[in-house]
C-alpha atoms as a PDB file:
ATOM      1  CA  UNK A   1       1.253  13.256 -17.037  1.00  0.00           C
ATOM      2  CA  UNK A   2       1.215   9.812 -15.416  1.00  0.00           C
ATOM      3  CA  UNK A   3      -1.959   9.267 -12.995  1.00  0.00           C
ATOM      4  CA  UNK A   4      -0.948   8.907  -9.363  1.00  0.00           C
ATOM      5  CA  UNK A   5      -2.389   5.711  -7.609  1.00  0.00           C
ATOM      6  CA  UNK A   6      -4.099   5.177  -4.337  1.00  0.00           C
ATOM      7  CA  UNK A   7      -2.516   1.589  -2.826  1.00  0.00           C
ATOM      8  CA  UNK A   8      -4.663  -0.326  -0.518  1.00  0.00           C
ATOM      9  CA  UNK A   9      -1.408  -2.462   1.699  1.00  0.00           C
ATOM     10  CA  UNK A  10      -3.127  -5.749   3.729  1.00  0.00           C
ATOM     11  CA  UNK A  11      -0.837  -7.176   6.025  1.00  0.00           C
ATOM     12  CA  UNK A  12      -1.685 -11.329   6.422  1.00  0.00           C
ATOM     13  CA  UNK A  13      -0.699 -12.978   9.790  1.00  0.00           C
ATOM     14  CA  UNK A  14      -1.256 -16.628  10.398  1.00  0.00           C
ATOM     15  CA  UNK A  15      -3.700 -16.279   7.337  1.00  0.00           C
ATOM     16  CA  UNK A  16      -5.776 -13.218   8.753  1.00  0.00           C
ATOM     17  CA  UNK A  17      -6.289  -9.987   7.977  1.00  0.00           C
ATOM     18  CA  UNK A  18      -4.515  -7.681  10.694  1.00  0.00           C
ATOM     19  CA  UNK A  19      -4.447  -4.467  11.573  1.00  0.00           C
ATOM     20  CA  UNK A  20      -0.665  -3.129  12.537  1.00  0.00           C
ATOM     21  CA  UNK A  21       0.431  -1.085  15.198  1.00  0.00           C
ATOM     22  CA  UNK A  22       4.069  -0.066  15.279  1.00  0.00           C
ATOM     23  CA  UNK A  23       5.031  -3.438  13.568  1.00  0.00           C
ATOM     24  CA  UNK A  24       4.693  -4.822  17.178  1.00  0.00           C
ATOM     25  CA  UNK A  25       0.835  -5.074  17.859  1.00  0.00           C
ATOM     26  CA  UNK A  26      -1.870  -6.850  15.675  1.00  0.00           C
ATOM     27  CA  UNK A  27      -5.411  -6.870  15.954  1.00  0.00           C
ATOM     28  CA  UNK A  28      -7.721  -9.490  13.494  1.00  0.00           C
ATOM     29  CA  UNK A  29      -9.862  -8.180  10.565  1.00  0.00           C
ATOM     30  CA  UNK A  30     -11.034 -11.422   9.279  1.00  0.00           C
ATOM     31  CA  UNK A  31     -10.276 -12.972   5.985  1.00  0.00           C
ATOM     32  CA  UNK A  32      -7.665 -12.081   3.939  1.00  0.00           C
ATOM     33  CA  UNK A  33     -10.399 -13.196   0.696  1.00  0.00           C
ATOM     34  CA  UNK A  34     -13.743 -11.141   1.641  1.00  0.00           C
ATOM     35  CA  UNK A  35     -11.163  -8.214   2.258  1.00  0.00           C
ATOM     36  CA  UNK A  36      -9.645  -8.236  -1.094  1.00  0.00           C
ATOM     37  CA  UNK A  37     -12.942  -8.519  -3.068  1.00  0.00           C
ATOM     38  CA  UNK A  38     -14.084  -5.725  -0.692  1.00  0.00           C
ATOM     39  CA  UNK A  39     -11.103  -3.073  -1.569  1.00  0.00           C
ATOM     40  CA  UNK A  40     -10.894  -4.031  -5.394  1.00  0.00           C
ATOM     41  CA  UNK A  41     -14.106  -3.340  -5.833  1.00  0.00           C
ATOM     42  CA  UNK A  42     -14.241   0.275  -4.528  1.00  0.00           C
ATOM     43  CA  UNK A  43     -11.784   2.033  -6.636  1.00  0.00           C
ATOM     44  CA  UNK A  44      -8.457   1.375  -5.152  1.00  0.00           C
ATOM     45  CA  UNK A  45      -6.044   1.192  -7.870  1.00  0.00           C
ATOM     46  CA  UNK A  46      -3.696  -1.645  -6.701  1.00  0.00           C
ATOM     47  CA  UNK A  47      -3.637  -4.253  -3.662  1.00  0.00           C
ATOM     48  CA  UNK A  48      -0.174  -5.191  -1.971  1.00  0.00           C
ATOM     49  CA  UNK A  49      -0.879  -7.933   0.162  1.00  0.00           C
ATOM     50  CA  UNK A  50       2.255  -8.856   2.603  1.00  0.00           C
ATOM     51  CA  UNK A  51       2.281 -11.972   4.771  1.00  0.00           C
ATOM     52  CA  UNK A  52       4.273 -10.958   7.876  1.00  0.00           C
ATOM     53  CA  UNK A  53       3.859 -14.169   9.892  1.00  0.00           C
ATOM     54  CA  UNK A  54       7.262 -14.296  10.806  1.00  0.00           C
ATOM     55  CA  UNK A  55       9.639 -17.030   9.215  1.00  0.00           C
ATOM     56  CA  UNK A  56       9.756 -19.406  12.575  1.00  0.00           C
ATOM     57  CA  UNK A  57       5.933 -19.977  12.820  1.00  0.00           C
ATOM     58  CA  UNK A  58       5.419 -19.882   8.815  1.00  0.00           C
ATOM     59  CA  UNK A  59       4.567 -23.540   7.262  1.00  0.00           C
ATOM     60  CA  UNK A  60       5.442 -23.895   3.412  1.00  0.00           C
ATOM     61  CA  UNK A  61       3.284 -21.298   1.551  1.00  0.00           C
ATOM     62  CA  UNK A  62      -0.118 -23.108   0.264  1.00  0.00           C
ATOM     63  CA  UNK A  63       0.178 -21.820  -2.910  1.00  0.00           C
ATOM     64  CA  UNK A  64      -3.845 -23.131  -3.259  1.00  0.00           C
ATOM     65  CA  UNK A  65      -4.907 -20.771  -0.729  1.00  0.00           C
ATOM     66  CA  UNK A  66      -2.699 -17.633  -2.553  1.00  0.00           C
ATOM     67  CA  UNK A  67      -4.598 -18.352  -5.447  1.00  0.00           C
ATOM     68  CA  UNK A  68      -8.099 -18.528  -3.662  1.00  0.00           C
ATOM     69  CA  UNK A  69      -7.034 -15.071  -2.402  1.00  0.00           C
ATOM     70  CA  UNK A  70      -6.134 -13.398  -5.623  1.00  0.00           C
ATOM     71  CA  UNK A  71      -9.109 -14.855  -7.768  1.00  0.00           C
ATOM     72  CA  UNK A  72     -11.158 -12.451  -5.679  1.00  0.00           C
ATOM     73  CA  UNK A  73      -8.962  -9.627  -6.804  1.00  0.00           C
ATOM     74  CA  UNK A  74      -9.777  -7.609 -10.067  1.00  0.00           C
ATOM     75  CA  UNK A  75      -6.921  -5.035 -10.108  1.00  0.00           C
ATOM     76  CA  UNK A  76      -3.074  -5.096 -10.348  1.00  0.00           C
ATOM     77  CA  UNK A  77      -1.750  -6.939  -6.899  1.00  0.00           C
ATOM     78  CA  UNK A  78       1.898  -7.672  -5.273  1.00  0.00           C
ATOM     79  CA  UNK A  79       2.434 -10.112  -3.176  1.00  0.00           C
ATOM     80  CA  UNK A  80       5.446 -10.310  -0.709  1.00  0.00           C
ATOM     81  CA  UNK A  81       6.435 -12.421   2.524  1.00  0.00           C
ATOM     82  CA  UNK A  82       9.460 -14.703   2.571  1.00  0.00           C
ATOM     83  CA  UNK A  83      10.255 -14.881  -0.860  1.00  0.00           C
ATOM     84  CA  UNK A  84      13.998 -16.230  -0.797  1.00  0.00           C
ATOM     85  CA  UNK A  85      14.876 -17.738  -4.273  1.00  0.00           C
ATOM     86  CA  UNK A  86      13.356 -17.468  -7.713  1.00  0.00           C
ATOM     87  CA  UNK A  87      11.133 -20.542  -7.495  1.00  0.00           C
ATOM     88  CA  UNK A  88       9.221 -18.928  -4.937  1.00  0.00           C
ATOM     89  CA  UNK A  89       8.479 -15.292  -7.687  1.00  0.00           C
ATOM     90  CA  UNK A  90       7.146 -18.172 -10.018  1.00  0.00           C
ATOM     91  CA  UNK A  91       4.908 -19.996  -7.837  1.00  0.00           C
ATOM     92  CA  UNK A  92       4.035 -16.344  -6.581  1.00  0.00           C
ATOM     93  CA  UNK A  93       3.386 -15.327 -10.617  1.00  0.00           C
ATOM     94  CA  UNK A  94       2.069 -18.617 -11.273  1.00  0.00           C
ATOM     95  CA  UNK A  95      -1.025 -17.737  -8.573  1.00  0.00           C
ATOM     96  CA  UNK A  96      -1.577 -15.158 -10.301  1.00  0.00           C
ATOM     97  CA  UNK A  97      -0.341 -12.000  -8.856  1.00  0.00           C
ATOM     98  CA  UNK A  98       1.315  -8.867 -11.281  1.00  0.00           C
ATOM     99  CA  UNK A  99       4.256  -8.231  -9.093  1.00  0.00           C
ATOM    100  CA  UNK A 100       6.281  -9.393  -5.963  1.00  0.00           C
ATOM    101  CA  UNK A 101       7.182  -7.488  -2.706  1.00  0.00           C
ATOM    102  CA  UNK A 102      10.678  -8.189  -1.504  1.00  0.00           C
ATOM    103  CA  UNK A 103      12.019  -6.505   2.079  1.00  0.00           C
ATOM    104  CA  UNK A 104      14.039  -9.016   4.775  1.00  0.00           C
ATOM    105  CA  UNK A 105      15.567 -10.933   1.678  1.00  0.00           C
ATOM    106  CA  UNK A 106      16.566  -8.293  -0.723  1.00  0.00           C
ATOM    107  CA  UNK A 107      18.648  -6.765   2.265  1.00  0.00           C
ATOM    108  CA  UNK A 108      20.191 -10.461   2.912  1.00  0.00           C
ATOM    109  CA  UNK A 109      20.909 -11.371  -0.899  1.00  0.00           C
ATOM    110  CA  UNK A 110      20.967  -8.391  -2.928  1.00  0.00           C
ATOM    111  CA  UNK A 111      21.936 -10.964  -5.947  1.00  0.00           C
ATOM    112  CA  UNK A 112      18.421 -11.942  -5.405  1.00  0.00           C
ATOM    113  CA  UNK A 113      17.159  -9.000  -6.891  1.00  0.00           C
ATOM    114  CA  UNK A 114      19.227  -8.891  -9.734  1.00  0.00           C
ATOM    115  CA  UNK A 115      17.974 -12.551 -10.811  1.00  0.00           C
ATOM    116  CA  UNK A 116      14.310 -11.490 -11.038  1.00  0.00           C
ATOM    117  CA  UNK A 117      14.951  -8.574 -12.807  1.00  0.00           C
ATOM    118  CA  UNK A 118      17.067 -10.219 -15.059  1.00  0.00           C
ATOM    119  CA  UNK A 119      14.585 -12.944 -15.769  1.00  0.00           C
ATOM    120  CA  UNK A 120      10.729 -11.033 -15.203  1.00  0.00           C
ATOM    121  CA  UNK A 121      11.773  -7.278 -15.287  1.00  0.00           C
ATOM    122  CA  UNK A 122      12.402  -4.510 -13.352  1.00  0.00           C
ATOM    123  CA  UNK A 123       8.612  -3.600 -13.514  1.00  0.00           C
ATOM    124  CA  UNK A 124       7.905  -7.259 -11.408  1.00  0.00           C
ATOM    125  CA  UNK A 125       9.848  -6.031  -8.095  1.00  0.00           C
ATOM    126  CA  UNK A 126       9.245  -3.946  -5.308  1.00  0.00           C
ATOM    127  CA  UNK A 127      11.456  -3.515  -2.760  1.00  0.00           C
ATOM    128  CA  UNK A 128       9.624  -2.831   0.491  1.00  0.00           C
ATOM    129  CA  UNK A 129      11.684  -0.688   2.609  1.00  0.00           C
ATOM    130  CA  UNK A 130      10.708  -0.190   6.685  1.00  0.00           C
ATOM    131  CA  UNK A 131      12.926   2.634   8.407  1.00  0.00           C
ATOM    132  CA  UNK A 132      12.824   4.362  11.549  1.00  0.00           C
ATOM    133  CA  UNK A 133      14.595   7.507  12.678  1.00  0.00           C
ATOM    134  CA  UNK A 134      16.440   7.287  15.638  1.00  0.00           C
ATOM    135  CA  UNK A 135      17.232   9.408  18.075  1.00  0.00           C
ATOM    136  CA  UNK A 136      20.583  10.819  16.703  1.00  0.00           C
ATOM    137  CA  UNK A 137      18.669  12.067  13.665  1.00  0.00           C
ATOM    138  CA  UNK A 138      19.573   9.054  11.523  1.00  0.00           C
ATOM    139  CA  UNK A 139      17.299   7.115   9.120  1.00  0.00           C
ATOM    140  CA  UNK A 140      17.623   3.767   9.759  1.00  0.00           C
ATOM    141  CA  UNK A 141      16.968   0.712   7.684  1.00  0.00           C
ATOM    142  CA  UNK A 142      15.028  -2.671   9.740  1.00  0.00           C
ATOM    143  CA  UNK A 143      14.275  -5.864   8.659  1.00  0.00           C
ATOM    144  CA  UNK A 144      12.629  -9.164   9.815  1.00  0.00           C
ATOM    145  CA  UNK A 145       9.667  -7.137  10.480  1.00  0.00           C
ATOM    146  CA  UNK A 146      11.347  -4.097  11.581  1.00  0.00           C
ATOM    147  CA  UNK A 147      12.528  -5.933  14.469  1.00  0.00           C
ATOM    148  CA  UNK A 148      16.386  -5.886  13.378  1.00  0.00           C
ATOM    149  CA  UNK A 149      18.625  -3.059  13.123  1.00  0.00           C
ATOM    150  CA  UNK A 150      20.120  -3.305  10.004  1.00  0.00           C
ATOM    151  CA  UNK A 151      22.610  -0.559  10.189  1.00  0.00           C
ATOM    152  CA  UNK A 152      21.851   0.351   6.661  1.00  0.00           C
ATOM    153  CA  UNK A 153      21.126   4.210   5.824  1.00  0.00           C
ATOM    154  CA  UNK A 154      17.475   4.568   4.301  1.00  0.00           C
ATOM    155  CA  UNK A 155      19.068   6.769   1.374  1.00  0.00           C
ATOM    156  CA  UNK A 156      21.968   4.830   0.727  1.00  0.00           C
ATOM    157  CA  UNK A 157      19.851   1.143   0.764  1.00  0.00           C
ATOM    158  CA  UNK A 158      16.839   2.836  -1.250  1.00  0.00           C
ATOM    159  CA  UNK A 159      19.434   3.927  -4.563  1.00  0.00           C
ATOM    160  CA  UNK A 160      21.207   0.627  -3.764  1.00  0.00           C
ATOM    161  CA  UNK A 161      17.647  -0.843  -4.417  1.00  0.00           C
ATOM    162  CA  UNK A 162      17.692   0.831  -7.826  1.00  0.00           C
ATOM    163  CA  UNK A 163      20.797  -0.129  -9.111  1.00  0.00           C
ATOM    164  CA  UNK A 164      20.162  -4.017  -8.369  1.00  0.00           C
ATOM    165  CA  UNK A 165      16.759  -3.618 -10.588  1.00  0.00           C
ATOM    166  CA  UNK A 166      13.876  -3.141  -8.090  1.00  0.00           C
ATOM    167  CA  UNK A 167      11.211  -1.280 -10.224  1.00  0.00           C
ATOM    168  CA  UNK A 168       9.602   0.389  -7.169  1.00  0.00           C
ATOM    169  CA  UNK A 169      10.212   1.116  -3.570  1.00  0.00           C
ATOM    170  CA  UNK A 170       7.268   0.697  -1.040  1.00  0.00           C
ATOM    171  CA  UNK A 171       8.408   2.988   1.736  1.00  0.00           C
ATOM    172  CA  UNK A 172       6.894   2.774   5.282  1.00  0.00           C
ATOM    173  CA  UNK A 173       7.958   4.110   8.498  1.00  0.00           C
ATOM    174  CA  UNK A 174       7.877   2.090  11.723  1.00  0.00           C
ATOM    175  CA  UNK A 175       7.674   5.102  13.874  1.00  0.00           C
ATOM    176  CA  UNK A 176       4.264   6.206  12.355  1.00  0.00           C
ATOM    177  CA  UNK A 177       2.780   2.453  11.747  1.00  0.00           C
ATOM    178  CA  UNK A 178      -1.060   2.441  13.012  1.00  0.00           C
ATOM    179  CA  UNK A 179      -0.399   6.053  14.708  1.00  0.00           C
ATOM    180  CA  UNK A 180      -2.506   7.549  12.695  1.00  0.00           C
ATOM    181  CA  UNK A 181      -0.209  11.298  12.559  1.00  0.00           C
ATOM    182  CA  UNK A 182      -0.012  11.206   8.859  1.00  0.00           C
ATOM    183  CA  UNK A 183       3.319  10.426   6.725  1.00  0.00           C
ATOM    184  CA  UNK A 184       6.899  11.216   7.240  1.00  0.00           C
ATOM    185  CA  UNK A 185       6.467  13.507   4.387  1.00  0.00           C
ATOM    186  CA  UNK A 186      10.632  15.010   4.732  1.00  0.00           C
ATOM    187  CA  UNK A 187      11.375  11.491   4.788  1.00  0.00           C
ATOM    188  CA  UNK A 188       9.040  10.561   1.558  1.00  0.00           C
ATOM    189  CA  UNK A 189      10.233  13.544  -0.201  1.00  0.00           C
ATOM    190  CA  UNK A 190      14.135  12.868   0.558  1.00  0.00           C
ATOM    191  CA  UNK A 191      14.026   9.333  -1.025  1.00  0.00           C
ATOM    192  CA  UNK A 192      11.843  10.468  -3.757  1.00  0.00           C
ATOM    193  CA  UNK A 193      14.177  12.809  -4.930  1.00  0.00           C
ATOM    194  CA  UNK A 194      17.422  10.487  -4.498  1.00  0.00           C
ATOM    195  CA  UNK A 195      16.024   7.509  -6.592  1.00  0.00           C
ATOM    196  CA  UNK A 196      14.455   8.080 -10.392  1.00  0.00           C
ATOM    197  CA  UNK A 197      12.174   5.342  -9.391  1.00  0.00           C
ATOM    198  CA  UNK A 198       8.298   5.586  -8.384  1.00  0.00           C
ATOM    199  CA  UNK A 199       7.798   5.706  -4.482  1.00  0.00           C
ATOM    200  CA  UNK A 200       5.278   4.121  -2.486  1.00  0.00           C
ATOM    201  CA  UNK A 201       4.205   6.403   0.619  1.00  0.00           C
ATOM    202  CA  UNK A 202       3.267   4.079   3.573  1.00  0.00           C
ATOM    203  CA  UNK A 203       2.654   4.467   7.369  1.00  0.00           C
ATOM    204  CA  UNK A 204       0.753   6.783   9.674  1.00  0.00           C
ATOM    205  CA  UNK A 205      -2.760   7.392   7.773  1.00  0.00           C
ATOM    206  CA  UNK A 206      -5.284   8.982  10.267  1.00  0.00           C
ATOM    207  CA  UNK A 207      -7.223  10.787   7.526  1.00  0.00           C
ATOM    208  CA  UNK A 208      -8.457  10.881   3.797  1.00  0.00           C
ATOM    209  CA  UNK A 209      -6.530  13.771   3.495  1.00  0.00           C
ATOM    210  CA  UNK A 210      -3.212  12.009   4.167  1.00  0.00           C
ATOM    211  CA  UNK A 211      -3.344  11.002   0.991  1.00  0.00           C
ATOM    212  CA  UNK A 212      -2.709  14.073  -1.294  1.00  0.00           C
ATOM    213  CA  UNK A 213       0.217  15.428   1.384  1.00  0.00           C
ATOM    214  CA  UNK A 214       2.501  12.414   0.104  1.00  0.00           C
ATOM    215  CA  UNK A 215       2.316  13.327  -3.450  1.00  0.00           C
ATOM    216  CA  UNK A 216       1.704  16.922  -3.359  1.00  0.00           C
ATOM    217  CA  UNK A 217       4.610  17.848  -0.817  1.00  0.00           C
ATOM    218  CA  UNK A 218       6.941  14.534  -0.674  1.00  0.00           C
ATOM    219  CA  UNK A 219       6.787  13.576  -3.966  1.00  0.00           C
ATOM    220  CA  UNK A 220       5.708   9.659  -3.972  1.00  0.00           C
ATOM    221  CA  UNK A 221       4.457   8.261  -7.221  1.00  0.00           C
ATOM    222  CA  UNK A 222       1.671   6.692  -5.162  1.00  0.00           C
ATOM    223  CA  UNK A 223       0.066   6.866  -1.546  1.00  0.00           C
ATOM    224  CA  UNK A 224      -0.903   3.623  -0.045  1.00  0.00           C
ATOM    225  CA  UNK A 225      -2.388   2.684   3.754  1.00  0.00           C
ATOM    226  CA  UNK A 226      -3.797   0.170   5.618  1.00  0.00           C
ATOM    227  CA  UNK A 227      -5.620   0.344   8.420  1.00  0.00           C
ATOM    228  CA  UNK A 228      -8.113   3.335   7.564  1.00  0.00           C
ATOM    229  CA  UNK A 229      -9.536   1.613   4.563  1.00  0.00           C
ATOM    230  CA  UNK A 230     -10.497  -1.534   6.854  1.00  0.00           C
ATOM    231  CA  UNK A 231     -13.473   0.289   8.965  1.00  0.00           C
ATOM    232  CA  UNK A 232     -15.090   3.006   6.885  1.00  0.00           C
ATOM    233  CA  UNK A 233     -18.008   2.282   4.505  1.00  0.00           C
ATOM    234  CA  UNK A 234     -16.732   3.480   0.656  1.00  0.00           C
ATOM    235  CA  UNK A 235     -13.256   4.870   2.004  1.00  0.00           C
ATOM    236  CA  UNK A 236     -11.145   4.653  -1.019  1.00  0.00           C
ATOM    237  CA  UNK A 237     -13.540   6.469  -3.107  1.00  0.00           C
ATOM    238  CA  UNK A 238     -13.670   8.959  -0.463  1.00  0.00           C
ATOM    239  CA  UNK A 239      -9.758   8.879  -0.223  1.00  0.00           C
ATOM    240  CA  UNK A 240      -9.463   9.413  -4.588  1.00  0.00           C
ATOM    241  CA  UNK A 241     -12.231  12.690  -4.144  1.00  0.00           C
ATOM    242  CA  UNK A 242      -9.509  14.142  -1.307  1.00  0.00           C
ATOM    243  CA  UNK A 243      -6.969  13.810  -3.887  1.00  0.00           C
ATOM    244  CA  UNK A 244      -8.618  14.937  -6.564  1.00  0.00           C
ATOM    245  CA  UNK A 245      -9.735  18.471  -4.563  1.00  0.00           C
ATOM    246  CA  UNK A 246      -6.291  18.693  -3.663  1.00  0.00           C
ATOM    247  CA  UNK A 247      -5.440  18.544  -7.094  1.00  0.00           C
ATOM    248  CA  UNK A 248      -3.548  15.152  -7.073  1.00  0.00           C
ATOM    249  CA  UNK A 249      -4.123  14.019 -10.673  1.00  0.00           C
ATOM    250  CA  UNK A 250      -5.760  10.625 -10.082  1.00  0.00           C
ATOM    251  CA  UNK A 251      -8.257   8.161 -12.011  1.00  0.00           C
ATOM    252  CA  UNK A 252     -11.939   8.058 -10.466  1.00  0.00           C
ATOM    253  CA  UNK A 253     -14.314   5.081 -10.666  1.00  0.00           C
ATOM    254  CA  UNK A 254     -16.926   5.810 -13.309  1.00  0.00           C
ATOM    255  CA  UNK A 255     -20.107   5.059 -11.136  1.00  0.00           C
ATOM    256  CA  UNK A 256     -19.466   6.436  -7.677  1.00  0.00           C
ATOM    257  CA  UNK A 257     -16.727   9.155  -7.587  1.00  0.00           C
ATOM    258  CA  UNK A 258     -17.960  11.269  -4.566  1.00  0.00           C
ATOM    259  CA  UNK A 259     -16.153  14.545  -6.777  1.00  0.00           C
ATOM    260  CA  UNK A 260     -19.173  17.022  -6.102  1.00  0.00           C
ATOM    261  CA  UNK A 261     -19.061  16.002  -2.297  1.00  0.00           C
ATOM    262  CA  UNK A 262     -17.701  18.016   0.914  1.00  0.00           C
ATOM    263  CA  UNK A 263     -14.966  16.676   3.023  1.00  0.00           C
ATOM    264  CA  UNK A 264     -14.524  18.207   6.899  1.00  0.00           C
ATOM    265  CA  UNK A 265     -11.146  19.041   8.059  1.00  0.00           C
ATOM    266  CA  UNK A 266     -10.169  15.252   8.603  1.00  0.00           C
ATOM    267  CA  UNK A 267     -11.846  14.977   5.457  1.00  0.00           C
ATOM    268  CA  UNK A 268     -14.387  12.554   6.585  1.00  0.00           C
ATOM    269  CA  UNK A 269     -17.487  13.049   4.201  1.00  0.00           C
ATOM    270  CA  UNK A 270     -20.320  15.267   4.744  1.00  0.00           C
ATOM    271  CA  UNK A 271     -24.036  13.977   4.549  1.00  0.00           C
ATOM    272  CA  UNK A 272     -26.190  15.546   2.195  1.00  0.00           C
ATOM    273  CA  UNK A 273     -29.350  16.538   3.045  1.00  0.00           C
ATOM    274  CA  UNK A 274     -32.127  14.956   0.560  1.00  0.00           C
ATOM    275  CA  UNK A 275     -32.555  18.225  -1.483  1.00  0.00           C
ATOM    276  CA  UNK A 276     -29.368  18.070  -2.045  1.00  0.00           C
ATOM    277  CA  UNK A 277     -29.333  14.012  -2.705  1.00  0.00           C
ATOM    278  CA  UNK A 278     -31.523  14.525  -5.265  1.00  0.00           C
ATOM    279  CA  UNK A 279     -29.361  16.902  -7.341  1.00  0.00           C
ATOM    280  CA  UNK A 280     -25.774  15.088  -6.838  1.00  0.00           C
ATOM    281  CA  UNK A 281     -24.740  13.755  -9.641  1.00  0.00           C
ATOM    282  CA  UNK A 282     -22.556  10.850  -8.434  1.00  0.00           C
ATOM    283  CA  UNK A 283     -26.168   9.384  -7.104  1.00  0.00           C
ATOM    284  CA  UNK A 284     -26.899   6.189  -8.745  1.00  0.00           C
ATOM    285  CA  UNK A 285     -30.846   5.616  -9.281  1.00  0.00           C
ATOM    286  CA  UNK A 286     -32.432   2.408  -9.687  1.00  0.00           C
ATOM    287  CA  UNK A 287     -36.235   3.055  -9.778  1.00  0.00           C
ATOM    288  CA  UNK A 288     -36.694   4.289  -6.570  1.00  0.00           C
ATOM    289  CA  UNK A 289     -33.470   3.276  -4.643  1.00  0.00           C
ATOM    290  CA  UNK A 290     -30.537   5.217  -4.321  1.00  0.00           C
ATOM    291  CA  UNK A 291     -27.292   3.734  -3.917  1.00  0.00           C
ATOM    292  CA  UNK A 292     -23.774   5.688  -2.944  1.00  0.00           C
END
């Protein structure tokens, strides 16, 4: 059985680090290099990194800078962010990154997709898709930073996605962006079971426990977030141990795992008291320091 994968999403704006609420609200986290070394390092099994500055305040991409940023990554990363003709996926490959995240551009030239598929594989695309529901019930596909109403159904556009060659679909809903309520879990498990693709659950994260609902119950291939990993100490290891009590079959670093450990309801960890420091065996001792 294939491992499931915990997806650490940072969102650049004007070359920061933000922090999205309801694709309309952005607060700074600082920069988009210490951030990536920070997540790669603790476990998270890939990085998508998405540059939402939006196309009228965008200069040409400094492909320099893309490269400073991914040399500080050591795991599998996407990038994605105004990528509108094949030159751009080679620069984009050329820098360094495993795959590239397509979502305004795939909607406006669906040929698009095709080409890179055709020429790197279907395995070298996502196609990011942001939906909301609206009031009459119906999923709706946005674009241009889920600011335009596309008109497109979310089921029909996501197996439309899959026939043009996209390897993956990164799924995340506006309405629960930066709420914090947890995922759209009907919605997750409804496009996972209309495409034979993996899915990417995205979008409404308030706790580690989040995690295991979108591959337990709606069926994604992979859970991914945002803004909880940005402001708690060792969170994706703490997110992985969720999963891995829930019985989400996942891969655990092999120096700080957090297995033995218990979670609360919002399955924030619980401290140990330093009996039981002593006997936990995911404590790492170096003379007389321990580190976790």
């Amino acid at each position: 059985m294939l491992k499931k994968r915990l997806i650490a999403c940072l969102l650049i704006k004007d070359n920061l680090i933000v922090q999205s609420v309801g694709f309309n609200n952005y607060y700074p986290i600082g920069n988009p290099s210490f951030s990536i070394e920070f997540i790669s390092r603790w476990d998270v099994d890939e990085i998508i990194l998405l540059d939402i500055t939006p196309k009228s305040e965008r200069v040409k991409r400094d492909y320099t800078q893309l490269k400073l940023f991914i040399k500080k990554c050591f795991i599998p990363i996407t990038f994605g962010g105004g990528i509108s003709c094949i030159e751009d996926v080679n620069e984009i490959i050329k820098s360094g990154a495993d795959r590239i995240s397509i979502n305004s551009n795939a909607i406006n030239s669906p040929v698009l997709v095709e080409q890179i598929a055709r020429i790197y594989g279907e395995q070298c695309i996502v196609t990011s898709i942001d939906y909301k529901i609206e009031k009459n019930g119906d999923k709706t596909v946005y674009s241009n930073s889920g600011t335009k109403n596309t008109g497109l159904s979310l089921l029909d556009w996501a197996k439309k996605c899959e026939s043009l060659g996209s390897g993956e679909i990164l799924l995340n809903s506006i309405d629960r962006d930066g709420k914090g309520q947890g995922y759209d879990i009907d919605t997750i498990k409804e496009v996972s079971s209309s495409v034979n693709i993996p899915v990417i659950a995205c979008g409404g994260v308030g706790k580690f426990s989040d995690f295991s609902e979108a591959i337990l119950k709606g069926g994604a291939s992979a859970a991914a977030a945002a803004n909880i990993f940005h402001y708690v100490e060792h969170s994706t290891i703490i997110a992985k141990a969720n999963m891995l009590k829930s019985g989400v079959n996942i891969r655990l670093n092999k120096i700080a795992q957090y297995s033995d450990r218990k979670f609360d309801k919002n399955g924030r960890l619980i401290m140990l008291d330093n009996d039981q420091l002593e006997k936990a065996d995911w404590a790492i001792r170096d003379k007389n320091a321990i580190l976790y």
